[in-house]
Structures are given as structure tokens and as C-alpha cells.
N, C-alpha and C. Protein backbone atom coordinates (compact mmCIF):
# COMPACT_ATOMS: atom_id res chain seq x y z
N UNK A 1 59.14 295.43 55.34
CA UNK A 1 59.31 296.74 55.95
C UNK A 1 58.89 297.81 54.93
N UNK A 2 58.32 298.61 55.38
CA UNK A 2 57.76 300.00 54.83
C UNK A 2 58.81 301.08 54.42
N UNK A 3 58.77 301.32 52.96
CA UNK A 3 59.97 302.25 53.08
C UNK A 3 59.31 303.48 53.19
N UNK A 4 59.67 304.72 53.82
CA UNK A 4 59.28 306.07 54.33
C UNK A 4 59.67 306.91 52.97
N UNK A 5 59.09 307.63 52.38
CA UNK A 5 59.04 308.43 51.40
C UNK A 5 59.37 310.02 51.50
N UNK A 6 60.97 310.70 51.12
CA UNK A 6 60.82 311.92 51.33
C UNK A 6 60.03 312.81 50.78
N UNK A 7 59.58 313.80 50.86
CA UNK A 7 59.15 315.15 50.16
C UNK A 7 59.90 315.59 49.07
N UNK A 8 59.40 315.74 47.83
CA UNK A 8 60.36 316.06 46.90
C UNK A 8 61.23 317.41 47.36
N UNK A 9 60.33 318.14 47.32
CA UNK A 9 60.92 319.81 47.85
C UNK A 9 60.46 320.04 49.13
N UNK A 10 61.98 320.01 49.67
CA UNK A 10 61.62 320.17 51.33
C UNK A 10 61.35 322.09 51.35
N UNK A 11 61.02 322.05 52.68
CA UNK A 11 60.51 323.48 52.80
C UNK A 11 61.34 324.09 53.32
N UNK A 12 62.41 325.48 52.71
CA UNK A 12 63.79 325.97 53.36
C UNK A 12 63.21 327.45 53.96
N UNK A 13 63.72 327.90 55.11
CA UNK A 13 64.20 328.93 55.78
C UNK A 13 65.98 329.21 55.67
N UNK A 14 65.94 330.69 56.11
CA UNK A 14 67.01 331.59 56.07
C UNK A 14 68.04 330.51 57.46
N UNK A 15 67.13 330.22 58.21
CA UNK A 15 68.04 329.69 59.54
C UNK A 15 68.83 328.21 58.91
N UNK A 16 68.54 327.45 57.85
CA UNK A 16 69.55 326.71 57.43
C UNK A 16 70.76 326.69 56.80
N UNK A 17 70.57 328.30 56.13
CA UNK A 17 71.80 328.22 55.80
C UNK A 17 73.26 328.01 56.31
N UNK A 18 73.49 328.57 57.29
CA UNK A 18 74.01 328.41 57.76
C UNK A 18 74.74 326.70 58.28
N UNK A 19 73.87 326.13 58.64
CA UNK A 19 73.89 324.49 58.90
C UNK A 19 74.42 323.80 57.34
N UNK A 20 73.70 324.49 56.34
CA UNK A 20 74.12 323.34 55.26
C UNK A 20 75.40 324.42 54.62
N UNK A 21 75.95 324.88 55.24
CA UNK A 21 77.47 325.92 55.01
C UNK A 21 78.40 324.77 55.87
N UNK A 22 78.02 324.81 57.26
CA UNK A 22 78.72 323.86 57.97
C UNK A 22 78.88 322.50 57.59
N UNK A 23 77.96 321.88 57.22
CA UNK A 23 77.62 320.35 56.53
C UNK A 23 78.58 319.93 55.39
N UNK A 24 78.90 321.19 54.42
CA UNK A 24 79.81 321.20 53.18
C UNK A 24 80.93 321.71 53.84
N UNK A 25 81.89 322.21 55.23
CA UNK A 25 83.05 322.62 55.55
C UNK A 25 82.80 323.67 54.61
N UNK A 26 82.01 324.78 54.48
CA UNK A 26 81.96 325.79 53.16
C UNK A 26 82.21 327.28 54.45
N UNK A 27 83.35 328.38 53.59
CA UNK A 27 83.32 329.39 54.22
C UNK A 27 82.05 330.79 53.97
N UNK A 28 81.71 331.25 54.15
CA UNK A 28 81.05 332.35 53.32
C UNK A 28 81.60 332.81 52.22
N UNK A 29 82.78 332.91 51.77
CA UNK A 29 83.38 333.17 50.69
C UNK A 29 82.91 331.53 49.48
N UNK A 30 83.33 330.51 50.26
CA UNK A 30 83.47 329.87 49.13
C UNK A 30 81.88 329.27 48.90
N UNK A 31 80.86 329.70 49.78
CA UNK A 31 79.46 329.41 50.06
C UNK A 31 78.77 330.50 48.93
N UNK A 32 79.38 331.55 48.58
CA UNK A 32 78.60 332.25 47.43
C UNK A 32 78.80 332.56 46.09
N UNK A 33 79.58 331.21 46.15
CA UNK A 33 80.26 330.43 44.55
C UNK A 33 79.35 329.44 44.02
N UNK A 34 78.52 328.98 44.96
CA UNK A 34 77.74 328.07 45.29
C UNK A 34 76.43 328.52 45.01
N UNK A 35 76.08 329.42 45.71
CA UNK A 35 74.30 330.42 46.20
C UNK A 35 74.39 331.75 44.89
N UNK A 36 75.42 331.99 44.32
CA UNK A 36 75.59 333.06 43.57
C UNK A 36 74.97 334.11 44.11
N UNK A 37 75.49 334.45 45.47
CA UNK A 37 75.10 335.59 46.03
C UNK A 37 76.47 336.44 46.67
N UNK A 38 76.72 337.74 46.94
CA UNK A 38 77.62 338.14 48.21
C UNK A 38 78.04 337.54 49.03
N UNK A 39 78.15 337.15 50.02
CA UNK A 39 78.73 337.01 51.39
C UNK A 39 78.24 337.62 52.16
N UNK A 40 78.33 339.40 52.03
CA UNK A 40 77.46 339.76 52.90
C UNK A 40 76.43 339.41 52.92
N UNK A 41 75.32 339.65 52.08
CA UNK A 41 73.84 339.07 51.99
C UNK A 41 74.49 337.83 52.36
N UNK A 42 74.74 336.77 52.24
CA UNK A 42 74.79 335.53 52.89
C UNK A 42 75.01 335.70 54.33
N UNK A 43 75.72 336.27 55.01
CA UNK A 43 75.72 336.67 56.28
C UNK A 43 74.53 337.50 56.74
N UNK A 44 74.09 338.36 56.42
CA UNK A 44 73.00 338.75 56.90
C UNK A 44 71.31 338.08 56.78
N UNK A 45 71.60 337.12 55.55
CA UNK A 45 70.46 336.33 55.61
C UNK A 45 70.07 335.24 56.76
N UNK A 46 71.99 334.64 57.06
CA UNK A 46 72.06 333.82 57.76
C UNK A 46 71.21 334.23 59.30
N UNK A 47 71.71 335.89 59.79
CA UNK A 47 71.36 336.39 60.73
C UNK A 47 70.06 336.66 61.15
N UNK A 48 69.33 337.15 59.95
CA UNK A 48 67.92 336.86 60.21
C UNK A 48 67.31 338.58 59.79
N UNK A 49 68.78 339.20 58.98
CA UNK A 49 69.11 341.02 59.34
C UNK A 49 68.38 341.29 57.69
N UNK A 50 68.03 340.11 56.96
CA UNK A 50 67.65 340.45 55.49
C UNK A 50 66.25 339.18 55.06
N UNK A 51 65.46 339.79 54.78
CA UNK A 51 64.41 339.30 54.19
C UNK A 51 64.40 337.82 53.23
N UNK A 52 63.94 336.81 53.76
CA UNK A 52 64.43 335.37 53.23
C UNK A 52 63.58 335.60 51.89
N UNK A 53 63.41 335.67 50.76
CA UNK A 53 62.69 336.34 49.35
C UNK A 53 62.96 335.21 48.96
N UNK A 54 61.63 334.78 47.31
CA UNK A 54 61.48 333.71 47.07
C UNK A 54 62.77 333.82 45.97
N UNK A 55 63.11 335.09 45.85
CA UNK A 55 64.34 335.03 44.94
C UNK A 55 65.67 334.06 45.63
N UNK A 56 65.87 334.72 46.75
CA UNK A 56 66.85 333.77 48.00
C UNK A 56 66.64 332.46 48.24
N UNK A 57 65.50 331.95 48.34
CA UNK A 57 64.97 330.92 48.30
C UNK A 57 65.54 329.70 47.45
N UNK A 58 65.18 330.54 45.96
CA UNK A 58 65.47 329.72 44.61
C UNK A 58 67.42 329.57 44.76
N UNK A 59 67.83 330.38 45.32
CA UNK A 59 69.81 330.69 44.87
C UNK A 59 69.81 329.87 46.23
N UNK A 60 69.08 329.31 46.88
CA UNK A 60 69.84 328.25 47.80
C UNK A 60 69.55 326.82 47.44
N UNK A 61 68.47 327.13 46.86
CA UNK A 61 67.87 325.35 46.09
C UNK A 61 69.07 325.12 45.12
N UNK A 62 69.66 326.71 44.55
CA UNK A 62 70.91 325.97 43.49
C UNK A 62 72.24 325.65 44.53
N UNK A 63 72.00 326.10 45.28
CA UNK A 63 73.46 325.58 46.37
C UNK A 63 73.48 324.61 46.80
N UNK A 64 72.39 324.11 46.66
CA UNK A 64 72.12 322.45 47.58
C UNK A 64 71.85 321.63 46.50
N UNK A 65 72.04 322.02 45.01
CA UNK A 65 71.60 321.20 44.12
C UNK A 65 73.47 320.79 43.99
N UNK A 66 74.04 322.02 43.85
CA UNK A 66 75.73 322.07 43.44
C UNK A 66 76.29 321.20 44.28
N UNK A 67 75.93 321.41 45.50
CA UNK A 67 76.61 321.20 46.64
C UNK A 67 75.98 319.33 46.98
N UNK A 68 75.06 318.84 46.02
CA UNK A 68 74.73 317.64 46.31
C UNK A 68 74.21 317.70 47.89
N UNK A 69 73.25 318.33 48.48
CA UNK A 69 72.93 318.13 49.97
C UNK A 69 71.88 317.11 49.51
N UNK A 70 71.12 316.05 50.28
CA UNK A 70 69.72 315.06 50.02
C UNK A 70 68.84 315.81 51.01
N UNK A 71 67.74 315.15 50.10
CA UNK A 71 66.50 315.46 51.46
C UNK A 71 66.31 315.22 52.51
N UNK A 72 67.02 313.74 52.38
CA UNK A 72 67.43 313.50 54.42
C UNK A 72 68.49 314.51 55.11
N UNK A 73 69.47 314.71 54.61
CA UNK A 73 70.19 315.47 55.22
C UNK A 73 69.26 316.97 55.50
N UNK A 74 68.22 317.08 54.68
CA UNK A 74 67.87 318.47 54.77
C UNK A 74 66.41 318.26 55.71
N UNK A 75 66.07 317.12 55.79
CA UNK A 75 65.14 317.22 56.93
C UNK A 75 66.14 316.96 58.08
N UNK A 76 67.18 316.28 58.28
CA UNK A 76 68.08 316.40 59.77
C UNK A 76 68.19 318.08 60.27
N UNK A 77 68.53 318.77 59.39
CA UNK A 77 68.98 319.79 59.50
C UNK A 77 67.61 320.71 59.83
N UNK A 78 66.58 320.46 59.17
CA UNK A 78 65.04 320.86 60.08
C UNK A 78 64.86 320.44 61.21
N UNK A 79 65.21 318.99 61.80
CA UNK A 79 65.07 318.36 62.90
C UNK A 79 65.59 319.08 64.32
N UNK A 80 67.20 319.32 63.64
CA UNK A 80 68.38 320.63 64.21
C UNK A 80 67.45 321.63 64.69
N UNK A 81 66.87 322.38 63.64
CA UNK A 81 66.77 323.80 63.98
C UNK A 81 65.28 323.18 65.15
N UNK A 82 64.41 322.86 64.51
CA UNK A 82 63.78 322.85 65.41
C UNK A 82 63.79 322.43 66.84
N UNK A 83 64.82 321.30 67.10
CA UNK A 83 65.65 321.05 68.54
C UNK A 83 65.70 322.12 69.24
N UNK A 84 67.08 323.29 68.73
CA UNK A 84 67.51 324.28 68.90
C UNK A 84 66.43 325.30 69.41
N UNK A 85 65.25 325.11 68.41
CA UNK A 85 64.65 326.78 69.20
C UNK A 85 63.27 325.89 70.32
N UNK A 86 63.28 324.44 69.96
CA UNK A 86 62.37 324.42 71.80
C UNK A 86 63.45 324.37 72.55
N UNK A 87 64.57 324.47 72.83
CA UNK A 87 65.79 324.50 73.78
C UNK A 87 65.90 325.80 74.13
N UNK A 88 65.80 326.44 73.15
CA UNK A 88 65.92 328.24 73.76
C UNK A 88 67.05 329.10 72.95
N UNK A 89 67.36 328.02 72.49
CA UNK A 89 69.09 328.53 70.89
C UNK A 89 68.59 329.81 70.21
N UNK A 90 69.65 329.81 69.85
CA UNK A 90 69.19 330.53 68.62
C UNK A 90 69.93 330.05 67.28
């Protein structure tokens, strides 16, 4: 059997955060202990109300480094979003 090879660095958007907040039981409070960001900006990034910047970018690669998320879990969570918006979600 063929083993399938992840992507070293998967490719992140603002719309996961949220999902890999839920994935860790993490509140926004205890999610920007993690991202070393606000809360608010974490909430408004989540929303879509603040500009996803490669600076934001980098402070979530350290949240998912802290937070131990894998690349499978982080392509499921691409799999998610993309489900979600051919369904009509948001």
C-alpha cells in the first residue's frame, strides 16, 4: 500500500481559526495565550471584519505549533470549510 504524503505547510485562512479554537476546547481568551494576539482581533479575524496579514498568518502557525494541531487534522478542517461554503454556510 501507498502511503499518501502530507504537505509540509498547509495553506491557512482566517476562516480556520475558529475550527482549530473548537478542536483544542480553546475559549478566545485562552486562544490568545496561544496566537499571542487580543481576543478581539481574534474575534474579528475569525469574522472575516480584519485583514488575514502574513503577520496573522505567522501568530497562528505558532498556535498550532503550541497547540500540537497535525497536518491531517488541518487538512480535515480545510475539507470542513470547504463542505460548508458549497452547502451555502458560512
Amino acid at each position: 500500500m501507498e502511503e499518501k504524503r502530507l504537505p509540509y505547510k498547509q495553506p491557512l485562512d482566517y476562516r480556520m481559526i475558529k475550527h482549530l479554537r473548537f478542536a483544542r476546547n480553546k475559549t478566545l481568551k485562552e486562544f490568545e495565550g496561544y496566537m499571542n494576539v487580543h481576543k478581539s482581533t481574534i474575534a474579528r479575524l475569525e469574522a472575516g471584519k480584519l485583514e488575514f496579514t502574513e503577520h496573522y498568518e505567522e501568530k497562528l502557525r505558532e498556535a498550532i505549533k503550541r497547540l500540537r494541531i497535525s497536518n491531517s487534522e488541518l487538512i480535515h478542517i480545510r475539507e470542513l470549510i470547504n463542505a460548508k461554503k458549497q452547502r451555502g454556510y458560512k
